[in-house]
Protein backbone atom coordinates (compact mmCIF):
# COMPACT_ATOMS: atom_id res chain seq x y z
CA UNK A 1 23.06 45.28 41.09
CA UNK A 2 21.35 42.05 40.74
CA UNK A 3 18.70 43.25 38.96
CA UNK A 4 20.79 44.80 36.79
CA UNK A 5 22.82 41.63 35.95
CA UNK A 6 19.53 39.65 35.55
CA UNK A 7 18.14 42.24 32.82
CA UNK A 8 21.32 42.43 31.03
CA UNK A 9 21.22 38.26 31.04
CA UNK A 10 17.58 38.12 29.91
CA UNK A 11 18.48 40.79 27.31
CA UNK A 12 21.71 38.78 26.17
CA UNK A 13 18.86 35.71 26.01
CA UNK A 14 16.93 37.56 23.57
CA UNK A 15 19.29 38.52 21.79
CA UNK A 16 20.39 34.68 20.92
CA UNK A 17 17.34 33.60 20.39
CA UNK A 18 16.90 36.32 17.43
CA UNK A 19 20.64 35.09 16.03
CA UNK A 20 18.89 31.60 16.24
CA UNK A 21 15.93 32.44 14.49
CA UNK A 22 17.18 34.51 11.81
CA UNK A 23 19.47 31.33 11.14
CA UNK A 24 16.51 28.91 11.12
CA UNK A 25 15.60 28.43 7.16
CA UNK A 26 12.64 26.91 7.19
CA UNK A 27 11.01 25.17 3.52
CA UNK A 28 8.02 22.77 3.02
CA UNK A 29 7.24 20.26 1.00
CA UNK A 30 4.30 18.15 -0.01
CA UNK A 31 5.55 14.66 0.28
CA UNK A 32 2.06 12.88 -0.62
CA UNK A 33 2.87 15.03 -4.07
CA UNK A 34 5.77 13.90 -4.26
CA UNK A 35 4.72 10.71 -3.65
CA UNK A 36 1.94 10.51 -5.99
CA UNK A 37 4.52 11.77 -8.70
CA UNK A 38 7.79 9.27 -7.90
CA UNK A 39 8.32 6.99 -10.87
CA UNK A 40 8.22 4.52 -8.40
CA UNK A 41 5.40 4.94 -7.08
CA UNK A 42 3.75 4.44 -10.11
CA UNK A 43 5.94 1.32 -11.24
CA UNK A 44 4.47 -0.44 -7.94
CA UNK A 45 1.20 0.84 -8.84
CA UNK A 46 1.42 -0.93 -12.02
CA UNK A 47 3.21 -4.46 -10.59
CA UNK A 48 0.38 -4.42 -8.00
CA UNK A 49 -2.71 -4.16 -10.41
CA UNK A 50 -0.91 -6.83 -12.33
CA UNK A 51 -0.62 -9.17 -8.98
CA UNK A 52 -4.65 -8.28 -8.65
CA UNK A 53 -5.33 -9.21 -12.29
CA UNK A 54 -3.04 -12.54 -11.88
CA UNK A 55 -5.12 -13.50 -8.41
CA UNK A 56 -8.15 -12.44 -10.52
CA UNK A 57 -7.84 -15.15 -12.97
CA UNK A 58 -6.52 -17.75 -10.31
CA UNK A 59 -9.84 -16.87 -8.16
CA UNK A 60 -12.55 -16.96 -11.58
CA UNK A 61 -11.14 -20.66 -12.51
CA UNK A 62 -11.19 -21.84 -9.03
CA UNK A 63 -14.98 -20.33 -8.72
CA UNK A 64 -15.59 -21.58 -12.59
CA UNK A 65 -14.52 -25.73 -10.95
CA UNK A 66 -16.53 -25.15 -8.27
CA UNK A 67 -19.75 -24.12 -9.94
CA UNK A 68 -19.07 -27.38 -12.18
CA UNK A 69 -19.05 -29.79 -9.34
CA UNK A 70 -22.01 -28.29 -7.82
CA UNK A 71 -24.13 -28.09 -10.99
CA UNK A 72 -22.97 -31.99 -11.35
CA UNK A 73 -23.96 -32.83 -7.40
CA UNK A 74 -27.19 -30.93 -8.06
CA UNK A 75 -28.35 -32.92 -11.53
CA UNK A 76 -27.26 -35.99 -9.85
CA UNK A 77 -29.24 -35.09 -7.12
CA UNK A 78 -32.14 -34.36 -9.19
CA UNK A 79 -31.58 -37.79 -10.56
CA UNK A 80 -32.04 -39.84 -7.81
CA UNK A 81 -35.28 -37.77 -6.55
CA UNK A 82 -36.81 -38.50 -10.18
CA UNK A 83 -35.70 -42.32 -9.88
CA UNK A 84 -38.57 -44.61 -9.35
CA UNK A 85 -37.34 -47.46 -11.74
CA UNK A 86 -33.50 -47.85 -11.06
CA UNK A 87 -32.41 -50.71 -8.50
CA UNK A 88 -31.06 -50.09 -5.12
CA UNK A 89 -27.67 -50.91 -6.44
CA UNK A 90 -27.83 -48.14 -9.38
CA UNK A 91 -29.07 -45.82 -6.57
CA UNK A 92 -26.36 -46.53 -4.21
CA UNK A 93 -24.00 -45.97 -7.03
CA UNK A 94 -25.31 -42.30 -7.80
CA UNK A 95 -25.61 -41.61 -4.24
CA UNK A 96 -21.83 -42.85 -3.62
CA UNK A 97 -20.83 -40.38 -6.54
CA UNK A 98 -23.20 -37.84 -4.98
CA UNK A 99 -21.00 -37.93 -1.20
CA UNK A 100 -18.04 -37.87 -3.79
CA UNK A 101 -19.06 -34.74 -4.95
CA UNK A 102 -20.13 -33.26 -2.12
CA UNK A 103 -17.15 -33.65 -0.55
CA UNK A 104 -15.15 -32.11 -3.54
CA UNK A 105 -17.41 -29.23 -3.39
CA UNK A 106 -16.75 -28.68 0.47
CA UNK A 107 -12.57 -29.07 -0.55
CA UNK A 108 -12.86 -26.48 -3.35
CA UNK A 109 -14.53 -23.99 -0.89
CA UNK A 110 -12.03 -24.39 1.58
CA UNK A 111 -9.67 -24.16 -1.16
CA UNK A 112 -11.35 -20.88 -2.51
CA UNK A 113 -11.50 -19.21 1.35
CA UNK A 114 -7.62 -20.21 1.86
CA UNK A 115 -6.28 -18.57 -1.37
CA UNK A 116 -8.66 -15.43 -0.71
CA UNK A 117 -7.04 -14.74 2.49
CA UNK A 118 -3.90 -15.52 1.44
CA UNK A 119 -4.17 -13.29 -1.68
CA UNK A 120 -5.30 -10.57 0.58
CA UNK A 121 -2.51 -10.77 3.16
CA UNK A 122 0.19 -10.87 0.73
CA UNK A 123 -1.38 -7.38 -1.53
CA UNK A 124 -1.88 -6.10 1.81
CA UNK A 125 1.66 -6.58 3.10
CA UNK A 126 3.36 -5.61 -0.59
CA UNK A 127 1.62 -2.74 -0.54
CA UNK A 128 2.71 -2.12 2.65
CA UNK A 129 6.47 -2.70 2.03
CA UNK A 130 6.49 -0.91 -0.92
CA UNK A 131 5.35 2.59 0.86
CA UNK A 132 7.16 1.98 3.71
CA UNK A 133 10.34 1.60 1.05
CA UNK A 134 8.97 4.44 -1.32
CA UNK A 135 8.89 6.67 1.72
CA UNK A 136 12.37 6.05 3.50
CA UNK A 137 13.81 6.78 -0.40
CA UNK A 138 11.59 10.52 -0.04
CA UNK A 139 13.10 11.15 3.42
CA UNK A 140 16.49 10.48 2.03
CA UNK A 141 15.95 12.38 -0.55
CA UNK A 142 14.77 15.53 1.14
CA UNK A 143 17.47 15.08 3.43
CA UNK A 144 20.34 15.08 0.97
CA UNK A 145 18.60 17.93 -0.86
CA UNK A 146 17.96 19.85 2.14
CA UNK A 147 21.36 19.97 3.98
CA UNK A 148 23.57 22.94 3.90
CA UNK A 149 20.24 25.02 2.46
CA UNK A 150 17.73 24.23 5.03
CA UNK A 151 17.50 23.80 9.37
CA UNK A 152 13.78 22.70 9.15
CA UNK A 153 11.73 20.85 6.45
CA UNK A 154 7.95 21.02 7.43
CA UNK A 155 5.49 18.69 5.71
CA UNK A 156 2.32 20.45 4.78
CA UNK A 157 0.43 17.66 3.18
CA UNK A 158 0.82 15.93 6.64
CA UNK A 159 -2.47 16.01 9.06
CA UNK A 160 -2.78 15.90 13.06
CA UNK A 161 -4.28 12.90 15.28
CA UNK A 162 -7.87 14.91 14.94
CA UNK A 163 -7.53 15.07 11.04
CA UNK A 164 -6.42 18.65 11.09
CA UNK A 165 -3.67 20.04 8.89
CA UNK A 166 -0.49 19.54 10.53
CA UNK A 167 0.90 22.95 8.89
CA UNK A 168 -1.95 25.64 9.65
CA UNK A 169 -0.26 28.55 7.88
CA UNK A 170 2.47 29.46 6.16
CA UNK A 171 4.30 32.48 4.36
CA UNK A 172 7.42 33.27 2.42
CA UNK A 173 8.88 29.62 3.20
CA UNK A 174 10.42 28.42 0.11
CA UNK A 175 8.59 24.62 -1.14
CA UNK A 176 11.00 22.00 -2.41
CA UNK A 177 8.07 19.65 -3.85
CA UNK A 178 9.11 20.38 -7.22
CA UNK A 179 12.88 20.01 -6.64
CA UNK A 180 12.95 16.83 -4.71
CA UNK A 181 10.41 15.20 -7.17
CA UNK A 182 12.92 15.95 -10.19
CA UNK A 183 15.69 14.69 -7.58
CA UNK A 184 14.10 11.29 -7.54
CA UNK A 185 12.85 10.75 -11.06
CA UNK A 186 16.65 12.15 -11.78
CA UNK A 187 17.19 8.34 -11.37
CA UNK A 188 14.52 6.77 -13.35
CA UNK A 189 15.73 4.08 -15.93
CA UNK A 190 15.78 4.78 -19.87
CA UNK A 191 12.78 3.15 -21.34
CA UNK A 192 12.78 -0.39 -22.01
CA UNK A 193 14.69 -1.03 -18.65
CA UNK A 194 13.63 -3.64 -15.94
CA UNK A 195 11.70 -1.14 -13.38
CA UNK A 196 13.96 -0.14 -10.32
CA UNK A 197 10.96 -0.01 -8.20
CA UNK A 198 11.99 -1.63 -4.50
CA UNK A 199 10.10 -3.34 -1.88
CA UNK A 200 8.00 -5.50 -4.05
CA UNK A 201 9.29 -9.12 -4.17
CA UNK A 202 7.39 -11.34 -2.42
C-alpha cells in the first residue's frame, strides 16, 4: 500500500512539473545589441567624446605654457653659462629669474598631473553612471515588454566567470532584441531636441 501511494505521489510530481514546464515561455535577448543600438547610448557616446575633446584642449594649452617656461629657464640658463663679462649683480638677477622659473615650471607640472587625474576620474565615473543608467532603462524595458508574454528572459550576449557563453544553446525560443530596441528608441526626441540621454551631468 505504501508503495503504491508513494508511486502514485511521484507520478502526480511529474505530472506538475510537465504543467510547469509547458507554462514556462522562455525568449532571449541580446542586451549588449540592444545596447549598442539605444539612442542613448549613442547620445552619451557623443557627450563623452566631446568631454575628451574639451579636456584635450585644456591639457595641449596647459602642456603648450609649460614648454614656454621651460624653453625660457633653459635660454636663461644657457645665458648665464655663456656669461663671462656680466657683473655678479646682473648674474644674480638672471639666476633670481632662473629659481623663478623653475619654480613655475615645477607648479605647472603639478598642475598638469592634478587635472590629468582628475580628468580621468571624472570620464571614468560618467562613463560609469551613464551604463549603469542606460542599463537599469534596458531591464525596465524588457520587463514591461516581457510581462504577460514571457516567465523567463535569458540573456545570450551575457558570458560566465571563465569567459564562456552564459547561454550555450538554444532552439525555438522566440528573441525580443529587435522588439525591445524599437521599444526604447519608441521614445527618442524629434530632431533638433535637447538629447534625453540620463546619467551624464557631472
Amino acid at each position: 500500500m505504501k508503495k503504491i501511494i508513494v508511486s502514485a505521489l511521484f507520478s502526480i510530481s511529474l505530472m506538475a512539473a510537465s504543467l510547469q514546464a509547458a507554462d514556462l515561455k522562455i525568449a532571449t535577448i541580446d542586451i549588449q545589441q540592444v545596447f549598442k543600438n539605444y539612442y542613448k547610448t549613442q547620445e552619451a557616446e557623443t557627450q563623452l567624446q566631446a568631454s575628451t575633446a574639451n579636456y584635450k584642449s585644456q591639457y595641449d594649452s596647459m602642456t603648450a605654457d609649460y614648454r614656454k617656461l621651460y624653453d625660457q629657464a633653459n635660454a636663461l640658463q644657457n645665458e648665464l653659462n655663456a656669461d663671462s663679462t656680466s657683473s655678479d649683480a646682473a648674474k644674480k638677477d638672471k639666476q633670481g629669474k632662473l629659481r623663478d622659473l623653475v619654480g613655475d615650471i615645477q607648479k605647472k607640472e603639478q598642475e598638469i598631473k592634478s587635472f590629468q587625474e582628475q580628468t580621468s576620474r571624472f570620464v571614468a565615473d560618467q562613463s560609469q553612471r551613464t551604463r549603469k543608467s542606460i542599463i537599469d532603462e534596458i531591464t525596465q524595458s524588457v520587463a514591461t515588454y516581457s510581462k504577460g508574454k514571457y516567465t523567463v528572459v535569458l540573456d545570450k550576449s551575457g558570458v560566465t566567470l571563465n569567459g564562456t557563453p552564459a547561454l550555450l544553446y538554444s532552439e525555438g525560443l522566440t528573441d525580443i532584441t529587435d522588439e525591445v530596441t524599437k521599444q526604447l528608441n519608441a521614445s527618442k526626441p524629434a530632431a533638433g531636441s535637447k538629447p534625453a540621454t540620463s546619467g551624464t551631468s557631472k
